[in-house]
C-alpha atoms as a PDB file:
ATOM      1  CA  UNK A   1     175.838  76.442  46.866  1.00  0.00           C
ATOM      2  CA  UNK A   2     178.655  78.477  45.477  1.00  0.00           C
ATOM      3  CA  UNK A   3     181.901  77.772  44.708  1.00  0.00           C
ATOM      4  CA  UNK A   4     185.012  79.503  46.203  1.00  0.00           C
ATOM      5  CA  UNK A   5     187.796  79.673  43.827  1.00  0.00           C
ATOM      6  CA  UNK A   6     191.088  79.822  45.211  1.00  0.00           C
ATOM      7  CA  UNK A   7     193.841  82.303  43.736  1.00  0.00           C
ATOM      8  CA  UNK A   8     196.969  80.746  42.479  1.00  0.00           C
ATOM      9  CA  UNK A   9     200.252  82.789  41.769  1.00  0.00           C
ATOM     10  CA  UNK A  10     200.886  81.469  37.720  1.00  0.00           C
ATOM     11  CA  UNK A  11     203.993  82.251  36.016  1.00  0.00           C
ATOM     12  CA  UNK A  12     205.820  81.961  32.743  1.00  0.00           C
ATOM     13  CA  UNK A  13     208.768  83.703  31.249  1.00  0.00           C
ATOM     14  CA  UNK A  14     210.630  83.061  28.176  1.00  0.00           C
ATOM     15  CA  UNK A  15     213.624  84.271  25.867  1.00  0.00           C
ATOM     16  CA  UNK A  16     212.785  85.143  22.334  1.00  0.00           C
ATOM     17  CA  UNK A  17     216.114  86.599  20.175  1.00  0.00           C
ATOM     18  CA  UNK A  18     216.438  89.499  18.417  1.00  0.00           C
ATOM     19  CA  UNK A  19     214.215  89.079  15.036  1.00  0.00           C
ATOM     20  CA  UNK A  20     210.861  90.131  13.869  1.00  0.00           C
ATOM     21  CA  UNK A  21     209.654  86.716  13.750  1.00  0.00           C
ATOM     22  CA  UNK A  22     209.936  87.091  17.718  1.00  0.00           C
ATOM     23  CA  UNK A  23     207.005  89.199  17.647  1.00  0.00           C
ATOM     24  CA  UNK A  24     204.684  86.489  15.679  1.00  0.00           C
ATOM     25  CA  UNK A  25     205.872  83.947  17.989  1.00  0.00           C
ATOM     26  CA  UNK A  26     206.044  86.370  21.599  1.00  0.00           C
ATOM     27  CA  UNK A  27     201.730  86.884  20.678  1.00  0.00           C
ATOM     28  CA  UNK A  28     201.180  83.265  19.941  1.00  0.00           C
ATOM     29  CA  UNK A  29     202.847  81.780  23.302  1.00  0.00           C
ATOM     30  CA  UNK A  30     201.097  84.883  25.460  1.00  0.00           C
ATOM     31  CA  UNK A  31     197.773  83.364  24.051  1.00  0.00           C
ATOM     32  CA  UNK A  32     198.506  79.513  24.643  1.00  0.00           C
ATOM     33  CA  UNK A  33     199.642  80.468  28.088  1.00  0.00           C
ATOM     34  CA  UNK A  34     196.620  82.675  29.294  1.00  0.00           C
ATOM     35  CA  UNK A  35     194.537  79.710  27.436  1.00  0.00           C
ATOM     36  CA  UNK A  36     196.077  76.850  29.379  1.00  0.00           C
ATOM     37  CA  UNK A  37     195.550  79.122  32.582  1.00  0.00           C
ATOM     38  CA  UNK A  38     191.703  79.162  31.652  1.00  0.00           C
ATOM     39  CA  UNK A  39     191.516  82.721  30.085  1.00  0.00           C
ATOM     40  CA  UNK A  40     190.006  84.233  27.244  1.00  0.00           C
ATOM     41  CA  UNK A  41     187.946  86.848  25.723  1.00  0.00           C
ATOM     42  CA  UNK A  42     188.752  90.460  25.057  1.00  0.00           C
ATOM     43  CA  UNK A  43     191.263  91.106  27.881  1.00  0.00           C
ATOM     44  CA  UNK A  44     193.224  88.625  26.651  1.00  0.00           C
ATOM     45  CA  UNK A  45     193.369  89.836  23.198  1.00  0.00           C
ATOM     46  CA  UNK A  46     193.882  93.457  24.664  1.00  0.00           C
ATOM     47  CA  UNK A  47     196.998  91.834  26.617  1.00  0.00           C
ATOM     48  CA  UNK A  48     198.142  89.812  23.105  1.00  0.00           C
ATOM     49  CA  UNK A  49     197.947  93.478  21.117  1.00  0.00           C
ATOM     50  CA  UNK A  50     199.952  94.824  23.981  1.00  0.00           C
ATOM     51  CA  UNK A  51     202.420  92.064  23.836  1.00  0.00           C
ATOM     52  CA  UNK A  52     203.045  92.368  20.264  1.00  0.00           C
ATOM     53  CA  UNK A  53     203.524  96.256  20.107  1.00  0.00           C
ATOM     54  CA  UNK A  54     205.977  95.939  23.655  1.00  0.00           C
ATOM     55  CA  UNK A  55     208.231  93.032  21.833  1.00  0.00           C
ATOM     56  CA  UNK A  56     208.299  95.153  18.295  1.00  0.00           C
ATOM     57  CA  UNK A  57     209.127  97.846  20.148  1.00  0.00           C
ATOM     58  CA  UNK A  58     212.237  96.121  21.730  1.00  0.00           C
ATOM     59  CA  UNK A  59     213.274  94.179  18.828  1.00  0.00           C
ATOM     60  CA  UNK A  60     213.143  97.162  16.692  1.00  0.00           C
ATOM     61  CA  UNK A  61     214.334 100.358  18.822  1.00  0.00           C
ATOM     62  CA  UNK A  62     216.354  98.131  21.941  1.00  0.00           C
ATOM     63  CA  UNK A  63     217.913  95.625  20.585  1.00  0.00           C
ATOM     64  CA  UNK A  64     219.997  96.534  17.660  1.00  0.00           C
ATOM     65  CA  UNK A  65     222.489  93.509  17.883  1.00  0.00           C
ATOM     66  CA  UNK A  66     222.317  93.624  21.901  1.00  0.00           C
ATOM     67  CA  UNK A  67     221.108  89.653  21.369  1.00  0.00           C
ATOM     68  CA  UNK A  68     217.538  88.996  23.572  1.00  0.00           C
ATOM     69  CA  UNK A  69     214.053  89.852  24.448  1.00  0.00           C
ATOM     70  CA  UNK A  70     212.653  87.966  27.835  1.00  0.00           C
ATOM     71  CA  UNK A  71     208.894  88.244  28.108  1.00  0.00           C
ATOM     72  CA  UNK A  72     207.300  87.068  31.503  1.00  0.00           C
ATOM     73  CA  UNK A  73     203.513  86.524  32.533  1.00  0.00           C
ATOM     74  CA  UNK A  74     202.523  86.857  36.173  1.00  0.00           C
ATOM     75  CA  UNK A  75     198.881  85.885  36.875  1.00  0.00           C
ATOM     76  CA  UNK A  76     196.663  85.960  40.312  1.00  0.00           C
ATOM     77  CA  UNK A  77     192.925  85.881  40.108  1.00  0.00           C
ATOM     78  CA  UNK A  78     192.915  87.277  37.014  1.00  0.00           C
ATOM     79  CA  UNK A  79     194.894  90.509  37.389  1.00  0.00           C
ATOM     80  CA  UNK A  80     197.709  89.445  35.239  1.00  0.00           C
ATOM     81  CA  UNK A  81     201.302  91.552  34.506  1.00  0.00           C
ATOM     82  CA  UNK A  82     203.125  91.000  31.285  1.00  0.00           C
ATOM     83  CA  UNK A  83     207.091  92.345  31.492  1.00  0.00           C
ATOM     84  CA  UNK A  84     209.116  92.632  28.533  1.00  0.00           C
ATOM     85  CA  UNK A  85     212.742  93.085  29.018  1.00  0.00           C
ATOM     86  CA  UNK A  86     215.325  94.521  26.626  1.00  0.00           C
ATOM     87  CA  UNK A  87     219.075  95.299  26.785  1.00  0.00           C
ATOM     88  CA  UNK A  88     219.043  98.780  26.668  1.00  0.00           C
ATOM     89  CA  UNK A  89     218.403 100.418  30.124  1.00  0.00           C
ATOM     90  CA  UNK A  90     219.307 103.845  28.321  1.00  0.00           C
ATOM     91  CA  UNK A  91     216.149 104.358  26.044  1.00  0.00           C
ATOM     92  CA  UNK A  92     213.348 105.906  27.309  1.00  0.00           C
ATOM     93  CA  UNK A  93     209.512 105.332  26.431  1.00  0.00           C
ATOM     94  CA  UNK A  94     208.783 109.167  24.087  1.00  0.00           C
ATOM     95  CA  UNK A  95     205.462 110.304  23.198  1.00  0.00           C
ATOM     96  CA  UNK A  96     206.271 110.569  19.658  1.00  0.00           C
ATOM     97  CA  UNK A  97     203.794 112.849  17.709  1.00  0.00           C
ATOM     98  CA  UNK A  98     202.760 110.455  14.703  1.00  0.00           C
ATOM     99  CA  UNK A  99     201.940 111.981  11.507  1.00  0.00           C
ATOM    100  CA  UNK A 100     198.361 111.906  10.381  1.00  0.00           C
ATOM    101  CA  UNK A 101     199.022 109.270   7.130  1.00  0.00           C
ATOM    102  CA  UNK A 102     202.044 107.055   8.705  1.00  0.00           C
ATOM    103  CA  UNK A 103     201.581 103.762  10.955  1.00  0.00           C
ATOM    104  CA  UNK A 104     204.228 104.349  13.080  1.00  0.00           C
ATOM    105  CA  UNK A 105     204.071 105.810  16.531  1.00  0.00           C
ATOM    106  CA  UNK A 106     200.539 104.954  18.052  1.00  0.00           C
ATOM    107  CA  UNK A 107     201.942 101.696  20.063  1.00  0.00           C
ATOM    108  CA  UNK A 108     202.506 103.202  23.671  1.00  0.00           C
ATOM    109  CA  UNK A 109     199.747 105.151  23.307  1.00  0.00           C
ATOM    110  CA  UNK A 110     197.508 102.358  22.539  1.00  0.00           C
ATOM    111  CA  UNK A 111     199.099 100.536  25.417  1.00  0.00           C
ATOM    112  CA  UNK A 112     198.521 103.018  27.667  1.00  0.00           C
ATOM    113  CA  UNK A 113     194.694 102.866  26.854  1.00  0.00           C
ATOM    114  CA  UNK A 114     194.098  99.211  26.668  1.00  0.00           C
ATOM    115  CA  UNK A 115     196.314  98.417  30.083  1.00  0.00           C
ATOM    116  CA  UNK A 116     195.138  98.695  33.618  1.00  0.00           C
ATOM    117  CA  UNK A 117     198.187  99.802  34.501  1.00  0.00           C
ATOM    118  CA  UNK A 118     201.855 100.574  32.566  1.00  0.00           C
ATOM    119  CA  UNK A 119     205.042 101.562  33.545  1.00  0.00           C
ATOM    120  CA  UNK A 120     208.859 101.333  32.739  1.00  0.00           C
ATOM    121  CA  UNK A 121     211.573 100.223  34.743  1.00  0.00           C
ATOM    122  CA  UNK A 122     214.947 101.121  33.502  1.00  0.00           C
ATOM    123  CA  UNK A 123     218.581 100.504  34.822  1.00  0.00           C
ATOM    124  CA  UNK A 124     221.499 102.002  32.418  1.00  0.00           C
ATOM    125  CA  UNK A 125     223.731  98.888  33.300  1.00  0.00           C
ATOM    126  CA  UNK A 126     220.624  96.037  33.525  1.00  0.00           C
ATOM    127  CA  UNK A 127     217.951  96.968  30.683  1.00  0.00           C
ATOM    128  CA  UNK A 128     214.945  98.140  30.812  1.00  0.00           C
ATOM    129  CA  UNK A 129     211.528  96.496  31.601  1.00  0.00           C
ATOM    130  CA  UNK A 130     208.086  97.980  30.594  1.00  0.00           C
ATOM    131  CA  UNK A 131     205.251  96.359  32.261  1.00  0.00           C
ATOM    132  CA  UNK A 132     201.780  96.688  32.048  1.00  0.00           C
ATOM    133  CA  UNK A 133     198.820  95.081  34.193  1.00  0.00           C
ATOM    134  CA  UNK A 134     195.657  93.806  32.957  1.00  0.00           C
ATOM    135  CA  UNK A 135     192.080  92.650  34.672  1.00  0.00           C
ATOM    136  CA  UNK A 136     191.943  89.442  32.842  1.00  0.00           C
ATOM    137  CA  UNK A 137     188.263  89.291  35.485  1.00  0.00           C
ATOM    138  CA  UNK A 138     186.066  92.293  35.019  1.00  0.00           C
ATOM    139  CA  UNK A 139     184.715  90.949  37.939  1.00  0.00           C
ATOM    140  CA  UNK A 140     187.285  91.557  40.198  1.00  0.00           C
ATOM    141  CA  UNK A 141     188.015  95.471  38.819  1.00  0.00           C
ATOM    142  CA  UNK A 142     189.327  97.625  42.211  1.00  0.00           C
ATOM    143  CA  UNK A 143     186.945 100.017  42.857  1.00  0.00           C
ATOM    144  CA  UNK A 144     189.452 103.106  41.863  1.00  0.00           C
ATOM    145  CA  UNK A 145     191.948 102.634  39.143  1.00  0.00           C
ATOM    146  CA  UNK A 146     195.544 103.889  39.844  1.00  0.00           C
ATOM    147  CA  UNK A 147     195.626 106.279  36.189  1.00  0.00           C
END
């Protein structure tokens, strides 16, 4: 006899301020929260590397005194969508061209790799919000991704 499991709309959101222990703390609570919805294993540690390179990207290049960072988790049969928010609708996501030797300038790109899906939603007078969307199931992967 098999089980059915029956999808459940999760979700979480929080407000971390504008300091670089936010990013520390922004990776540990995705974790707890994807743990204490049941999931683990390499998407979720895909999704907590994405989470900390989104929140250092807006504590570092958004915020600049502007005050907050809100992160939010949205989570339905394991295709799960992590939004972080910043204050400043007026900076755009570049593809910087990172030098060969420096650390800098790799994060969106990895994001883009390791996500299902990533975009940016940006209002001049209400932030910006990047998103990305991860198969937390491999089981339940759509047939054709949306790259």
């Amino acid at each position: 006899m098999s089980t059915l499991r029956n999808p459940v709309l999760r979700t979480w959101e929080t407000v971390l301020t504008e300091h670089s222990n936010s990013v520390r703390t922004a990776r540990r609570l995705v974790r707890t929260q994807l743990n204490s919805w049941s999931w683990s294993g390499d998407p979720v540690d895909d999704l907590v590397l994405i989470t900390s390179e989104l929140v250092t990207n807006a504590v570092v290049h958004a915020c600049q005194g502007y005050g907050e960072v809100r992160l939010s988790l949205q989570e339905f049969g394991g295709d799960c969508r992590l939004e972080v928010w910043d204050p400043r609708g007026d900076l755009q996501l570049r593809r910087p061209h990172p030098r060969r030797f420096t650390e800098g300038g790799r994060g969106i790109d990895l994001v883009r790799q390791l996500a299902f899906d990533f975009g940016v939603i940006a209002r001049r007078d209400a932030g910006k919000r990047v998103w990305v969307r991860m198969l937390l199931d491999p089981a339940n992967t759509p047939t054709s991704q949306a790259h």
